[in-house]
C-alpha atoms as a PDB file:
ATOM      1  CA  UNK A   1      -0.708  -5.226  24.864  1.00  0.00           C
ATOM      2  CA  UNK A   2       2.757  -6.099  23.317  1.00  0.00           C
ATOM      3  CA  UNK A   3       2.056  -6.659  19.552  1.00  0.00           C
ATOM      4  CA  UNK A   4       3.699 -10.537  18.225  1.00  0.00           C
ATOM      5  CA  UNK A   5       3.585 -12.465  15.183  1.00  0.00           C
ATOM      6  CA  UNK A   6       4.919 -15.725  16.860  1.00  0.00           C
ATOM      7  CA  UNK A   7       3.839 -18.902  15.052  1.00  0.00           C
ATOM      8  CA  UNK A   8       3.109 -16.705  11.653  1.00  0.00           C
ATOM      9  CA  UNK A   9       4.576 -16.190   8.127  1.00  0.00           C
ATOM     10  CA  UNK A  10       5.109 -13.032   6.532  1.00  0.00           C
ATOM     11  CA  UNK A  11       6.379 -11.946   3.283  1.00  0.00           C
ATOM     12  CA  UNK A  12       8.307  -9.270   2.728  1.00  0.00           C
ATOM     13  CA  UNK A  13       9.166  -7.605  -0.673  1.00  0.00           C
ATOM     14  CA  UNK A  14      12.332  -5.870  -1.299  1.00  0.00           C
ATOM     15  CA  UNK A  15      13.695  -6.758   1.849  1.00  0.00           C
ATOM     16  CA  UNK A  16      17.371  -6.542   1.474  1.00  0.00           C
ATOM     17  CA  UNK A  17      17.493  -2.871   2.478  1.00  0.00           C
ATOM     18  CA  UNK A  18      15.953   0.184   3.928  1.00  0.00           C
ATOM     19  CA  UNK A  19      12.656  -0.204   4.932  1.00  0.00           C
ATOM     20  CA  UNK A  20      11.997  -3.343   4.258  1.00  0.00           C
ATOM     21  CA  UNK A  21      15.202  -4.493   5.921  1.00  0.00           C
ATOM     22  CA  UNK A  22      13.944  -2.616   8.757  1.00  0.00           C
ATOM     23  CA  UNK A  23      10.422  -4.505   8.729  1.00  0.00           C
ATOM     24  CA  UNK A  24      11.756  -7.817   8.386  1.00  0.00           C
ATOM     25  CA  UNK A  25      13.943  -7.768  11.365  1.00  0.00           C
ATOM     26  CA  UNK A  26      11.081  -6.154  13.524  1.00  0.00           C
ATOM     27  CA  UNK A  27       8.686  -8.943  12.420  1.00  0.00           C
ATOM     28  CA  UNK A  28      11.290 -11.711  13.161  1.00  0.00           C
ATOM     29  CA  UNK A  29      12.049  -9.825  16.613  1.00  0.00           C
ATOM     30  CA  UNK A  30       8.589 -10.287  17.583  1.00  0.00           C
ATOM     31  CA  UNK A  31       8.513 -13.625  16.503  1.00  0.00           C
ATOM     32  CA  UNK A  32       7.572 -13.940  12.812  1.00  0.00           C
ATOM     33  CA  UNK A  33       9.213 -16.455  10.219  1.00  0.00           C
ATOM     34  CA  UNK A  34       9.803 -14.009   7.297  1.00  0.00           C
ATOM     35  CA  UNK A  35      10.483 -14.615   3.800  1.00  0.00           C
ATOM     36  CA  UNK A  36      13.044 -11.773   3.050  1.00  0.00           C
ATOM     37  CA  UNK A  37      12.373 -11.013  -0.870  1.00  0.00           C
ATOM     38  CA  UNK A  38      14.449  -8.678  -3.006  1.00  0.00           C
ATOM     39  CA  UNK A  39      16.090  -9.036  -6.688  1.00  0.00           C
ATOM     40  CA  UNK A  40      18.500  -6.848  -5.479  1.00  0.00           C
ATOM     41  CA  UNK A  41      18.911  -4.130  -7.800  1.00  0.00           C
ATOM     42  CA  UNK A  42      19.813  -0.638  -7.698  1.00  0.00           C
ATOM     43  CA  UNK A  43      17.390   1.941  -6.833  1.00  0.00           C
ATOM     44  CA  UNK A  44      16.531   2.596 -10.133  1.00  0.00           C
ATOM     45  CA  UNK A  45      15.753  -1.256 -10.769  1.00  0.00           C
ATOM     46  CA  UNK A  46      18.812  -2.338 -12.898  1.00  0.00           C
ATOM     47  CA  UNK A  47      21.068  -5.453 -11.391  1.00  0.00           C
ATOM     48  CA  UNK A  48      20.063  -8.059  -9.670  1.00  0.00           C
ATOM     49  CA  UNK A  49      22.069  -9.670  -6.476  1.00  0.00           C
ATOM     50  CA  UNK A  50      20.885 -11.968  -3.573  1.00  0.00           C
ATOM     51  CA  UNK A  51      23.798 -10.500  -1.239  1.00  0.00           C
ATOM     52  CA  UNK A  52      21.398  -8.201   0.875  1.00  0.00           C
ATOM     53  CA  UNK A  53      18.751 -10.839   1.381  1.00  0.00           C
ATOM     54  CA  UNK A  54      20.786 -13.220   2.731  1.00  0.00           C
ATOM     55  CA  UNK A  55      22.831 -11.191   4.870  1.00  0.00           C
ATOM     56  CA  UNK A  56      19.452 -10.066   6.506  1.00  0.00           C
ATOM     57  CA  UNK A  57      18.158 -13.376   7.068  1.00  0.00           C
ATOM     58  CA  UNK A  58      21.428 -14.026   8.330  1.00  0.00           C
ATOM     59  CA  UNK A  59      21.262 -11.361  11.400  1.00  0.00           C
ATOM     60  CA  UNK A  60      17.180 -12.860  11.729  1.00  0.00           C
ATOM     61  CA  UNK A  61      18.960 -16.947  12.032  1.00  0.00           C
ATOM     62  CA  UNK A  62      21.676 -15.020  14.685  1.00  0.00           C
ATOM     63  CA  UNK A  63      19.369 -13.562  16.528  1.00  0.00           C
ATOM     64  CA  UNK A  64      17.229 -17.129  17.425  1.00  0.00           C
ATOM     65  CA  UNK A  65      14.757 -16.295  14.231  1.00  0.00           C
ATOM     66  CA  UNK A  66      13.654 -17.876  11.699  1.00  0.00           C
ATOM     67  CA  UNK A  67      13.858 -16.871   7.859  1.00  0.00           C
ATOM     68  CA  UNK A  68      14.678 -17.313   4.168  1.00  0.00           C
ATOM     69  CA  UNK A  69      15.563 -15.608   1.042  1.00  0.00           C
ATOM     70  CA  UNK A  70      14.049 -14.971  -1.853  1.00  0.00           C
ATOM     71  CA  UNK A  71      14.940 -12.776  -5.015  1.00  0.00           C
ATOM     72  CA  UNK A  72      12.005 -13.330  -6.916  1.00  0.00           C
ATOM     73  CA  UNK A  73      11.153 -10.431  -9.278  1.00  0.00           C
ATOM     74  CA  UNK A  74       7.789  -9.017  -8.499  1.00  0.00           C
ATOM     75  CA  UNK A  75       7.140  -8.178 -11.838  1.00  0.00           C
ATOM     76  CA  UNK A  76       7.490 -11.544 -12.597  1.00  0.00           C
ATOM     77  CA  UNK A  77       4.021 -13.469 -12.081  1.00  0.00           C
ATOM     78  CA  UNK A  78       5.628 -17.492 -12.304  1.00  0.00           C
ATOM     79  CA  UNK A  79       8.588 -15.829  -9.978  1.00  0.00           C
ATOM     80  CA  UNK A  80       6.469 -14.674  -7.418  1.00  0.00           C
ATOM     81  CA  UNK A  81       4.509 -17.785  -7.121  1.00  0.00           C
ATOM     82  CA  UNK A  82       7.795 -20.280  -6.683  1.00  0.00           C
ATOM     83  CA  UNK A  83       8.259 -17.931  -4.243  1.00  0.00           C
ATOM     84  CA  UNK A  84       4.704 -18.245  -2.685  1.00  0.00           C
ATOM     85  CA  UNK A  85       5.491 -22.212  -3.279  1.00  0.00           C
ATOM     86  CA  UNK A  86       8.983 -22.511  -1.678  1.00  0.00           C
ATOM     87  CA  UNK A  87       7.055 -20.634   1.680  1.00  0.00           C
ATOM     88  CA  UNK A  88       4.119 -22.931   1.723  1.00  0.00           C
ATOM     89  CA  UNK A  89       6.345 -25.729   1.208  1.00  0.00           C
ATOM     90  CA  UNK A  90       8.447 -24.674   3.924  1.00  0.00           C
ATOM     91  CA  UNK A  91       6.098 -22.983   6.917  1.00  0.00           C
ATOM     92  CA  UNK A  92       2.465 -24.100   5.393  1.00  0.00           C
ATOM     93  CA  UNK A  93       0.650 -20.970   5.511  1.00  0.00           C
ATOM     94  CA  UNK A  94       1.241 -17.372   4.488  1.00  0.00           C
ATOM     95  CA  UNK A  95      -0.364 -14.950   7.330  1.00  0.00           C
ATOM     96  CA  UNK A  96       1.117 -11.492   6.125  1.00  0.00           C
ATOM     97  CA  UNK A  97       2.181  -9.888   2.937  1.00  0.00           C
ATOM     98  CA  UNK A  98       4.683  -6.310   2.897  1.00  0.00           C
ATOM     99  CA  UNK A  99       4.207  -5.113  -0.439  1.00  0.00           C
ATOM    100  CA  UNK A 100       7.196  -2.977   0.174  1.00  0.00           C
ATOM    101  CA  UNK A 101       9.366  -3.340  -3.139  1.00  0.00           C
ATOM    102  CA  UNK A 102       9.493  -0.265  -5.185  1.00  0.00           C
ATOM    103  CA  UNK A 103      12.386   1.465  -7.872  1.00  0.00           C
ATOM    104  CA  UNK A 104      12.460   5.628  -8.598  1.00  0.00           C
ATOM    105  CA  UNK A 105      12.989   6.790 -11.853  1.00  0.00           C
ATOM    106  CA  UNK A 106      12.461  10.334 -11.649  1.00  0.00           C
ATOM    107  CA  UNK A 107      11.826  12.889 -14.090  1.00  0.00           C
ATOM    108  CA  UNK A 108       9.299  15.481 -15.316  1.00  0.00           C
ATOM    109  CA  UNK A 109       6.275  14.382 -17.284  1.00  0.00           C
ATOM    110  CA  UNK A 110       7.806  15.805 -20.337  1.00  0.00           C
ATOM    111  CA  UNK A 111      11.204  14.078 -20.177  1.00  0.00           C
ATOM    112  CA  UNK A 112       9.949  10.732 -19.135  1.00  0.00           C
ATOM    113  CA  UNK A 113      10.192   7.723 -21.131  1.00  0.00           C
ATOM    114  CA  UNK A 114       7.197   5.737 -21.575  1.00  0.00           C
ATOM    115  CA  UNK A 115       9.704   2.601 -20.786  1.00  0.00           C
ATOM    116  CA  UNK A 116      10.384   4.603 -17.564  1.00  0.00           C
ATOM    117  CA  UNK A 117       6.992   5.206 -16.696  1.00  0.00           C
ATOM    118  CA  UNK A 118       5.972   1.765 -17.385  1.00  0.00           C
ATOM    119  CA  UNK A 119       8.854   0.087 -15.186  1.00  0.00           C
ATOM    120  CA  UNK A 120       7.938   2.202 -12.250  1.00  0.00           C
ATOM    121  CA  UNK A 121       3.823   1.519 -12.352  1.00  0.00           C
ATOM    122  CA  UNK A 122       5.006  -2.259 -13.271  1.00  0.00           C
ATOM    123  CA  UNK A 123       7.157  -3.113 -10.101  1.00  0.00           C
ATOM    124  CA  UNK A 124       5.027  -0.991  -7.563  1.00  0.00           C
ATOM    125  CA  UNK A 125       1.796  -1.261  -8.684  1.00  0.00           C
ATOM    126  CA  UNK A 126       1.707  -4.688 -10.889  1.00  0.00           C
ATOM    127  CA  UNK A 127       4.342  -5.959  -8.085  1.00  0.00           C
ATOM    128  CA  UNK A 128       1.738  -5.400  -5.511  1.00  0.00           C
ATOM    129  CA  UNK A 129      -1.040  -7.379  -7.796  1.00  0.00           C
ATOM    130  CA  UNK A 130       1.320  -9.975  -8.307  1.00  0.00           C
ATOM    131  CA  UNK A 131       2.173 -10.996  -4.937  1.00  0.00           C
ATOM    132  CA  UNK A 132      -1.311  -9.987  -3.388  1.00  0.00           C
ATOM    133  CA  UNK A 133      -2.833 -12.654  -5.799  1.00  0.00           C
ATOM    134  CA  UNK A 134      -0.255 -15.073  -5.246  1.00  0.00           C
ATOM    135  CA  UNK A 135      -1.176 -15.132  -1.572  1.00  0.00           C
ATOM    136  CA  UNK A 136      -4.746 -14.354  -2.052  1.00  0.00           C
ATOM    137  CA  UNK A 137      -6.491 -17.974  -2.200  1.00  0.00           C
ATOM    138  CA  UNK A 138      -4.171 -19.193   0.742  1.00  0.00           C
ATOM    139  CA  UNK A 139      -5.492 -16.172   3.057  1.00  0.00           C
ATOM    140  CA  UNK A 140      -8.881 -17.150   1.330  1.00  0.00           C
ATOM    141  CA  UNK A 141      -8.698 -20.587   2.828  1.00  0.00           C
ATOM    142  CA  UNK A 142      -7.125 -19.968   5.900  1.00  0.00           C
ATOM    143  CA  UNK A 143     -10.021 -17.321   6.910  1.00  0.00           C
ATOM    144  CA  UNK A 144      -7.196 -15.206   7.832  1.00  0.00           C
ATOM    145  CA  UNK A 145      -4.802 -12.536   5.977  1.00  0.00           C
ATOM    146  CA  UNK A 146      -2.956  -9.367   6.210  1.00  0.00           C
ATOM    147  CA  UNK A 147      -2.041  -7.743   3.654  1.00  0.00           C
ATOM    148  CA  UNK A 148      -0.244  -3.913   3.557  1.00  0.00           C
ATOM    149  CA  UNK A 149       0.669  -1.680   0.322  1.00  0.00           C
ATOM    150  CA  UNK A 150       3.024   0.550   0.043  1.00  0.00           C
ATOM    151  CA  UNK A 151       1.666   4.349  -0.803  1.00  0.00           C
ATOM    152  CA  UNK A 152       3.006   7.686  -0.772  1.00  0.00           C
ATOM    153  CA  UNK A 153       2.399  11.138  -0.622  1.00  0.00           C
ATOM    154  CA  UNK A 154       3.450  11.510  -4.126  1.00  0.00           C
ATOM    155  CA  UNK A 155       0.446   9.746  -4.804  1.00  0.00           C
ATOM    156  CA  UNK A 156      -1.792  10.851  -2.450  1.00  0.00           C
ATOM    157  CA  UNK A 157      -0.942  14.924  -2.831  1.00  0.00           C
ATOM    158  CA  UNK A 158       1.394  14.632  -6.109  1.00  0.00           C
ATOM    159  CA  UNK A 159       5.361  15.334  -6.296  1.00  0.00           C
ATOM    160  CA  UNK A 160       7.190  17.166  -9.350  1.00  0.00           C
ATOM    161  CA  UNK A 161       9.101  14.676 -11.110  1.00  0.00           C
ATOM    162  CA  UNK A 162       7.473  11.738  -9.956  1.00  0.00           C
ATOM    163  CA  UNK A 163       4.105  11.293 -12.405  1.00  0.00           C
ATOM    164  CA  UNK A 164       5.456   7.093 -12.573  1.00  0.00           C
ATOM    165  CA  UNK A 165       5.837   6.599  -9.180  1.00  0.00           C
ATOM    166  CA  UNK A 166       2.393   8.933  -7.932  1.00  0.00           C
ATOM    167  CA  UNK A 167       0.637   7.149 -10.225  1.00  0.00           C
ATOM    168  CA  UNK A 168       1.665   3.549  -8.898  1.00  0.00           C
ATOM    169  CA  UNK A 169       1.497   4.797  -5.459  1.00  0.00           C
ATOM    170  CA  UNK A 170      -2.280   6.077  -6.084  1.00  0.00           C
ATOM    171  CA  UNK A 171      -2.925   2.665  -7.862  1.00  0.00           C
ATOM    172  CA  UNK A 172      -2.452   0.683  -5.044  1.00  0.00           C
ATOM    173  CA  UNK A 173      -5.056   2.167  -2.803  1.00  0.00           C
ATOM    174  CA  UNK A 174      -7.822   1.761  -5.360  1.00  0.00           C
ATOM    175  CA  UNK A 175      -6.189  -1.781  -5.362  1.00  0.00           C
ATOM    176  CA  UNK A 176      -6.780  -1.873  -1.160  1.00  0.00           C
ATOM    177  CA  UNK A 177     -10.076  -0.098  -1.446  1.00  0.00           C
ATOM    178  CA  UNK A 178     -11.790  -3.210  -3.618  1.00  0.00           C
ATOM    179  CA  UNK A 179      -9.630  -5.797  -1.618  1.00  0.00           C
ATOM    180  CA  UNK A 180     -10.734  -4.733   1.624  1.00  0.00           C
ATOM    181  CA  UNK A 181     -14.284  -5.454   0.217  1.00  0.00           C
ATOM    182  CA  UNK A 182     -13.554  -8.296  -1.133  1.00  0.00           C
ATOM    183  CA  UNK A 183     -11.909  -9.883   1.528  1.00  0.00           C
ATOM    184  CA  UNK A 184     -13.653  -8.979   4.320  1.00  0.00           C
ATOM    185  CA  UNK A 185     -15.925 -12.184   4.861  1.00  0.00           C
ATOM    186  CA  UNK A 186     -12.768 -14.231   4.632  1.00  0.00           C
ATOM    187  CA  UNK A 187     -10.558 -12.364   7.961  1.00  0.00           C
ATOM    188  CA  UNK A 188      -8.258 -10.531   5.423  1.00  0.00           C
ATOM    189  CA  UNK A 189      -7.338  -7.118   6.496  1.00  0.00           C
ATOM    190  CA  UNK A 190      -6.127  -4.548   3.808  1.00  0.00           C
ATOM    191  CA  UNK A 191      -3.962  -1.506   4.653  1.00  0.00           C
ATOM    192  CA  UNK A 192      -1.413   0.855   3.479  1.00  0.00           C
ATOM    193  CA  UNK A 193       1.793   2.384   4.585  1.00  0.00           C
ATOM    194  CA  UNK A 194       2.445   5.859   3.405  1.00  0.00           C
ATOM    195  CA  UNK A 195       6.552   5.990   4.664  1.00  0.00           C
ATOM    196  CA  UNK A 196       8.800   9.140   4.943  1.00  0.00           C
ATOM    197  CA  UNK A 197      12.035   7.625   5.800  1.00  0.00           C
ATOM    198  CA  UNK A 198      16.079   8.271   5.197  1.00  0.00           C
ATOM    199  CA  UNK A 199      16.588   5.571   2.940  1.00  0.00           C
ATOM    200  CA  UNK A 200      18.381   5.247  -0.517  1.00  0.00           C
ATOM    201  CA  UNK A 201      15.319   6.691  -2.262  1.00  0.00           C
ATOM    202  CA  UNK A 202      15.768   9.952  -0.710  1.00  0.00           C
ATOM    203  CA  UNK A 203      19.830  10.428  -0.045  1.00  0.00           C
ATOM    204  CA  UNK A 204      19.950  12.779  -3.266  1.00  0.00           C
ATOM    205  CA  UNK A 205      16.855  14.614  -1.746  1.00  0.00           C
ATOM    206  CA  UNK A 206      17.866  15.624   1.818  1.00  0.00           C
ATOM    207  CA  UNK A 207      20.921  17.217   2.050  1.00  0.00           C
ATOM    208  CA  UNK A 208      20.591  17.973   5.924  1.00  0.00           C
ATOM    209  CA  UNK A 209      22.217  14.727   7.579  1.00  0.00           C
ATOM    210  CA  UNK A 210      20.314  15.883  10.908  1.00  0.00           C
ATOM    211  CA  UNK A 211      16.473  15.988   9.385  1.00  0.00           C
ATOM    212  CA  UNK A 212      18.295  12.574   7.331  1.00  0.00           C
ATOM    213  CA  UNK A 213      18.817  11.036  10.542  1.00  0.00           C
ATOM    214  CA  UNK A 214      15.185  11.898  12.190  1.00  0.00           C
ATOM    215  CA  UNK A 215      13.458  10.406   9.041  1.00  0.00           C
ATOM    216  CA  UNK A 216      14.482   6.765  10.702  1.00  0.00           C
ATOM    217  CA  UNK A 217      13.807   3.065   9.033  1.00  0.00           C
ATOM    218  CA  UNK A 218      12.497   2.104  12.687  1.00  0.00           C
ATOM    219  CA  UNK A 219       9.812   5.369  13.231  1.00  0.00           C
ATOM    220  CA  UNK A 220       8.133   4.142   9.673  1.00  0.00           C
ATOM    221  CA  UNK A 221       8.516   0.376  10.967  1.00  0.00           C
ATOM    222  CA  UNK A 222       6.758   0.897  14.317  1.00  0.00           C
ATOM    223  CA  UNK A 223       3.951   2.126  11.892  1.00  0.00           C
ATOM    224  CA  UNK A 224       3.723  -1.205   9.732  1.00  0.00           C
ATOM    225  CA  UNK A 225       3.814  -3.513  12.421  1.00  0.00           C
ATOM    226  CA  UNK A 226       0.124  -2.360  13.657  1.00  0.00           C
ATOM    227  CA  UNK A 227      -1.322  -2.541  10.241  1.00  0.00           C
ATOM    228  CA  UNK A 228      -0.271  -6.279  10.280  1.00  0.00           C
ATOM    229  CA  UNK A 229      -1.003  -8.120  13.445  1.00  0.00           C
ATOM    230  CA  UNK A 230      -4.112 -10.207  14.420  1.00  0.00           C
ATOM    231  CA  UNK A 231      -5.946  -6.913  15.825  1.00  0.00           C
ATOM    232  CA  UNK A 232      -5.050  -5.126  12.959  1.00  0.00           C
ATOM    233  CA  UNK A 233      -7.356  -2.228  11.762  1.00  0.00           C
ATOM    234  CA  UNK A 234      -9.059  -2.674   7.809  1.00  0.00           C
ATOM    235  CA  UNK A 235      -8.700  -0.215   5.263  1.00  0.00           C
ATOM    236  CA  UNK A 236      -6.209   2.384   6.727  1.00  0.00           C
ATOM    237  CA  UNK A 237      -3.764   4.644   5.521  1.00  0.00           C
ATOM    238  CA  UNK A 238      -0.810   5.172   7.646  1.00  0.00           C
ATOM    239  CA  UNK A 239       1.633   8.105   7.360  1.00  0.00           C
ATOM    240  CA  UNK A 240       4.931   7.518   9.219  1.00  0.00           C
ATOM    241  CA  UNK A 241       7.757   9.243   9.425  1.00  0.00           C
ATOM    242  CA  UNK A 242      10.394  11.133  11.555  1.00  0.00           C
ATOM    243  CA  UNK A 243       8.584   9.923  14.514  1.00  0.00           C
ATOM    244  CA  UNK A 244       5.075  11.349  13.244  1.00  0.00           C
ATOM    245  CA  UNK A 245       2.327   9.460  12.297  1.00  0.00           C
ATOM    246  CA  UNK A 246      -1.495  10.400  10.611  1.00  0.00           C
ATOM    247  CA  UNK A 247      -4.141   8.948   9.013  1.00  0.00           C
ATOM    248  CA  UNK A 248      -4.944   9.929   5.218  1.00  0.00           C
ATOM    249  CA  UNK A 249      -8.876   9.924   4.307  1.00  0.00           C
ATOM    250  CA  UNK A 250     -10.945  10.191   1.033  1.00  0.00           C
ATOM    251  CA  UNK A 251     -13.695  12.198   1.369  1.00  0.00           C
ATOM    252  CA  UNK A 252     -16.661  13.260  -0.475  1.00  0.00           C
ATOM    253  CA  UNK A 253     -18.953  16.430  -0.201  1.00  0.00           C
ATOM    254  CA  UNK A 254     -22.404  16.372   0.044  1.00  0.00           C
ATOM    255  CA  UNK A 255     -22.818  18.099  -3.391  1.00  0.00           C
ATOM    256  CA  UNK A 256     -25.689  19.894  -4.992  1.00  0.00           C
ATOM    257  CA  UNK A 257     -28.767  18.271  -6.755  1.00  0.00           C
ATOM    258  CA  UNK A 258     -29.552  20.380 -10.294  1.00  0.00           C
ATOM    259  CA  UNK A 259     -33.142  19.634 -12.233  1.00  0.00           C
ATOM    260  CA  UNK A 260     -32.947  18.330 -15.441  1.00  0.00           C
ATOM    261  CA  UNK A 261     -33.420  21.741 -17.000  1.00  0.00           C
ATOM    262  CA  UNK A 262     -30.035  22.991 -15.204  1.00  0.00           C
ATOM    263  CA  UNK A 263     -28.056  20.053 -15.978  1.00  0.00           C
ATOM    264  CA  UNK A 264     -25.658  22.525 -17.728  1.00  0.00           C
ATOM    265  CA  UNK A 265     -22.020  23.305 -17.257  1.00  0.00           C
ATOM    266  CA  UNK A 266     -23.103  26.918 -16.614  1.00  0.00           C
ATOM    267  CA  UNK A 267     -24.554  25.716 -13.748  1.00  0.00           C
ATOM    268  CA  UNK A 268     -21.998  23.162 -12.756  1.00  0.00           C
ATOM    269  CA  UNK A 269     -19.709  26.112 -12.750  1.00  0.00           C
ATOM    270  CA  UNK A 270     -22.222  28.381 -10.738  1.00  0.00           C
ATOM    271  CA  UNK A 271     -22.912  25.959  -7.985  1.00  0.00           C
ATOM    272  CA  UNK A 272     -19.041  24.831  -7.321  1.00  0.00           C
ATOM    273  CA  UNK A 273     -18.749  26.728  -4.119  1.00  0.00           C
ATOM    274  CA  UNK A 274     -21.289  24.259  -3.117  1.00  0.00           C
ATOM    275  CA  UNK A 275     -20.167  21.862  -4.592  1.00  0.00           C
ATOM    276  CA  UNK A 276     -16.841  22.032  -2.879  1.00  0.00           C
ATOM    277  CA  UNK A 277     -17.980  22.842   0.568  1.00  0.00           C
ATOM    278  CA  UNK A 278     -16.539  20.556   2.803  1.00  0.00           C
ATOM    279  CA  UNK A 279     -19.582  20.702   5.366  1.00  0.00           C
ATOM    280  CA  UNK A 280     -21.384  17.509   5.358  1.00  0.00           C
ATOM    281  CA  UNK A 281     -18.336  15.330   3.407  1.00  0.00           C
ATOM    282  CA  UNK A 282     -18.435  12.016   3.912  1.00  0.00           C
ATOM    283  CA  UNK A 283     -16.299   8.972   3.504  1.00  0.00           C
ATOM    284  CA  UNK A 284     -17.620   6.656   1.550  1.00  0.00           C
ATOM    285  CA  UNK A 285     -16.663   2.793   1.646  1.00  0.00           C
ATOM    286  CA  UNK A 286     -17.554   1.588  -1.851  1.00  0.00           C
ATOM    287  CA  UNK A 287     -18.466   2.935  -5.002  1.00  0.00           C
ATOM    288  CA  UNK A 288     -22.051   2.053  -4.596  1.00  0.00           C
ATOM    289  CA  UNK A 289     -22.596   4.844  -2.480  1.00  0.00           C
ATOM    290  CA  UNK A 290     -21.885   7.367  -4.348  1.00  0.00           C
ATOM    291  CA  UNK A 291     -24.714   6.169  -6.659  1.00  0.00           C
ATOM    292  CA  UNK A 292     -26.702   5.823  -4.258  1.00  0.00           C
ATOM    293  CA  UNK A 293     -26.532   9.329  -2.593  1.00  0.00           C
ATOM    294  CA  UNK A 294     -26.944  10.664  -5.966  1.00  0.00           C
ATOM    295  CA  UNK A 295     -29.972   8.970  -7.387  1.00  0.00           C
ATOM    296  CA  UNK A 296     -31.481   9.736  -3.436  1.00  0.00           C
ATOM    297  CA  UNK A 297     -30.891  13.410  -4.281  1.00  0.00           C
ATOM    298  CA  UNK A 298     -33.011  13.200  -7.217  1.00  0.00           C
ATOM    299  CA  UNK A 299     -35.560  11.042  -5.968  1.00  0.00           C
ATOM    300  CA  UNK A 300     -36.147  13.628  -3.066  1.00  0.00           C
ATOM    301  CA  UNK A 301     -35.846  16.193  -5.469  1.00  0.00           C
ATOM    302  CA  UNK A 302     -39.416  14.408  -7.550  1.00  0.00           C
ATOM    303  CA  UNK A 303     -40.588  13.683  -4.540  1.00  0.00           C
ATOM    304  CA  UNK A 304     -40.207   9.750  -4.733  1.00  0.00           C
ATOM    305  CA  UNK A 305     -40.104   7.439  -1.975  1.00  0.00           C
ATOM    306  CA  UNK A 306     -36.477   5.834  -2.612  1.00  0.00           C
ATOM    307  CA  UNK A 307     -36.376   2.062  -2.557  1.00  0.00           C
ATOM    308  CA  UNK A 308     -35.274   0.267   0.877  1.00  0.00           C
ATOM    309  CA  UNK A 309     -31.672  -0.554   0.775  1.00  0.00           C
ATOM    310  CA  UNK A 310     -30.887   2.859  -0.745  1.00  0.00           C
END
């Protein structure tokens, strides 16, 4: 089944190059009216220019597409919802939301400016907020929504240099996790995109101009477009890149139960190969649970019934 977005909106943030140049014109390819969004600035966030916007909705309008630009700073709460406005105003309904936009400003935990660090959590993190509750009552009402965030292995696994950005990129799957709950009864779908891709982010990086040029835009983009259509899948994490592409997964072991007696670190300590034994893990699909599996492991252990539900 070819995958199409023909008839539907979709925003895109920080659109103007890279990958989410790359998304845009796939969406609008496959039929999609896109709102191309991006302030414009340098990698590291500073400047601000509409130039790459509109010459990307200008190949979308050459190619029979349609689209618009944006340069809304997603930081910027009354920004982002003009530019919510000027869509609905325009197409009347927001279907999909790229929360793509992002800035590096690398450096070790100990040389990093709190300014820095707050700039970087801001625009990815707060950006991703900003725009997801901009959109959020519209998908609401129209019983349908996809959304996608933007993670990262620096988040996920952790990257020197990079505390800001691995903590934004962690932030915005606890921000999926609760979404995907939240929006389930209303036909909004919540993923995330975990890219590895050749873009101005990672030129000082890779030195090799062949692994450079296998790390494609359009490998990560083939990625995004599943976690966005009308048969889109809820709650995954996507890593793309250089043509490869897995699924990332919290789990949780089973754990140990200790008496009240042993609640101790000593014994914390003494029963962590246990503990940390992978066999019986489980992924677990809202916090709940975990109480739940705990207060069921003491309950056995007193030999009480557990209450129905649980």
């Amino acid at each position: 089944m070819t995958i199409r977005f023909d008839d539907q909106v979709v925003i895109v943030t920080g659109a103007g190059n890279g990958l989410g140049r790359s998304h845009a014109l796939a969406l609008a390819e496959r039929g999609a009216k896109v709102v191309v969004n991006d302030l414009g600035g340098a990698r590291d966030g500073t400047g601000a220019s509409s130039e790459a916007a509109q010459e990307v909705v200008a190949l979308i309008e050459s190619n029979g597409g349609q689209a618009m630009a944006n340069g809304a700073n997603v930081t910027n709460m009354e920004e982002v919802q003009a530019m919510v406005q000027q869509t609905m105003d325009k197409w009347g309904r927001v279907d999909a939301l790229i929360n793509n936009a992002g800035i590096l400003r690398d450096k070790s935990f100990a040389k990093v400016s709190m300014d820095d660090f707050k700039l970087v959590v801001d625009v990815h993190l707060m950006g991703s907020v900003n725009c997801t509750k901009a959109v959020w009552d519209i998908m609401r009402e129209q019983n349908y929504g996809r959304i996608v965030m933007t993670t990262s292995s620096s988040g996920m696994y952790g990257n020197f240099g990079q505390t800001n950005y691995g903590a934004a990129k962690m932030g915005v799957i606890g921000l999926m996790n609760t979404l995907v709950l939240e929006g389930k009864k209303y036909g909004i779908h919540v993923n995330a995109l975990s890219p590895t891709a050749g873009t101005r982010m990672l030129e000082d990086i890779i030195e090799d101009k062949r692994v450079f040029d296998l790390m494609s835009v359009e490998a990560v983009t083939a990625g995004l477009l599943t976690l966005c259509d009308s048969d889109a899948p809820n709650r995954t994490i996507l890593c793309c890149g250089a043509g490869g592409y897995a699924s990332t997964k919290i789990y949780e072991t089973h754990g140990v139960f200790l008496p009240p007696e042993d609640q101790n670190p000593e014994n914390v300590r003494a029963n962590m190969d246990q503990i940390t034994d992978a066999d019986g893990q489980q992924i677990l699909t809202a916090g709940f649970e975990q109480s739940n599996k705990f207060v069921g492991m003491a309950l056995k252990h007193f030999g009480i019934e557990p209450p129905k539900g649980n």
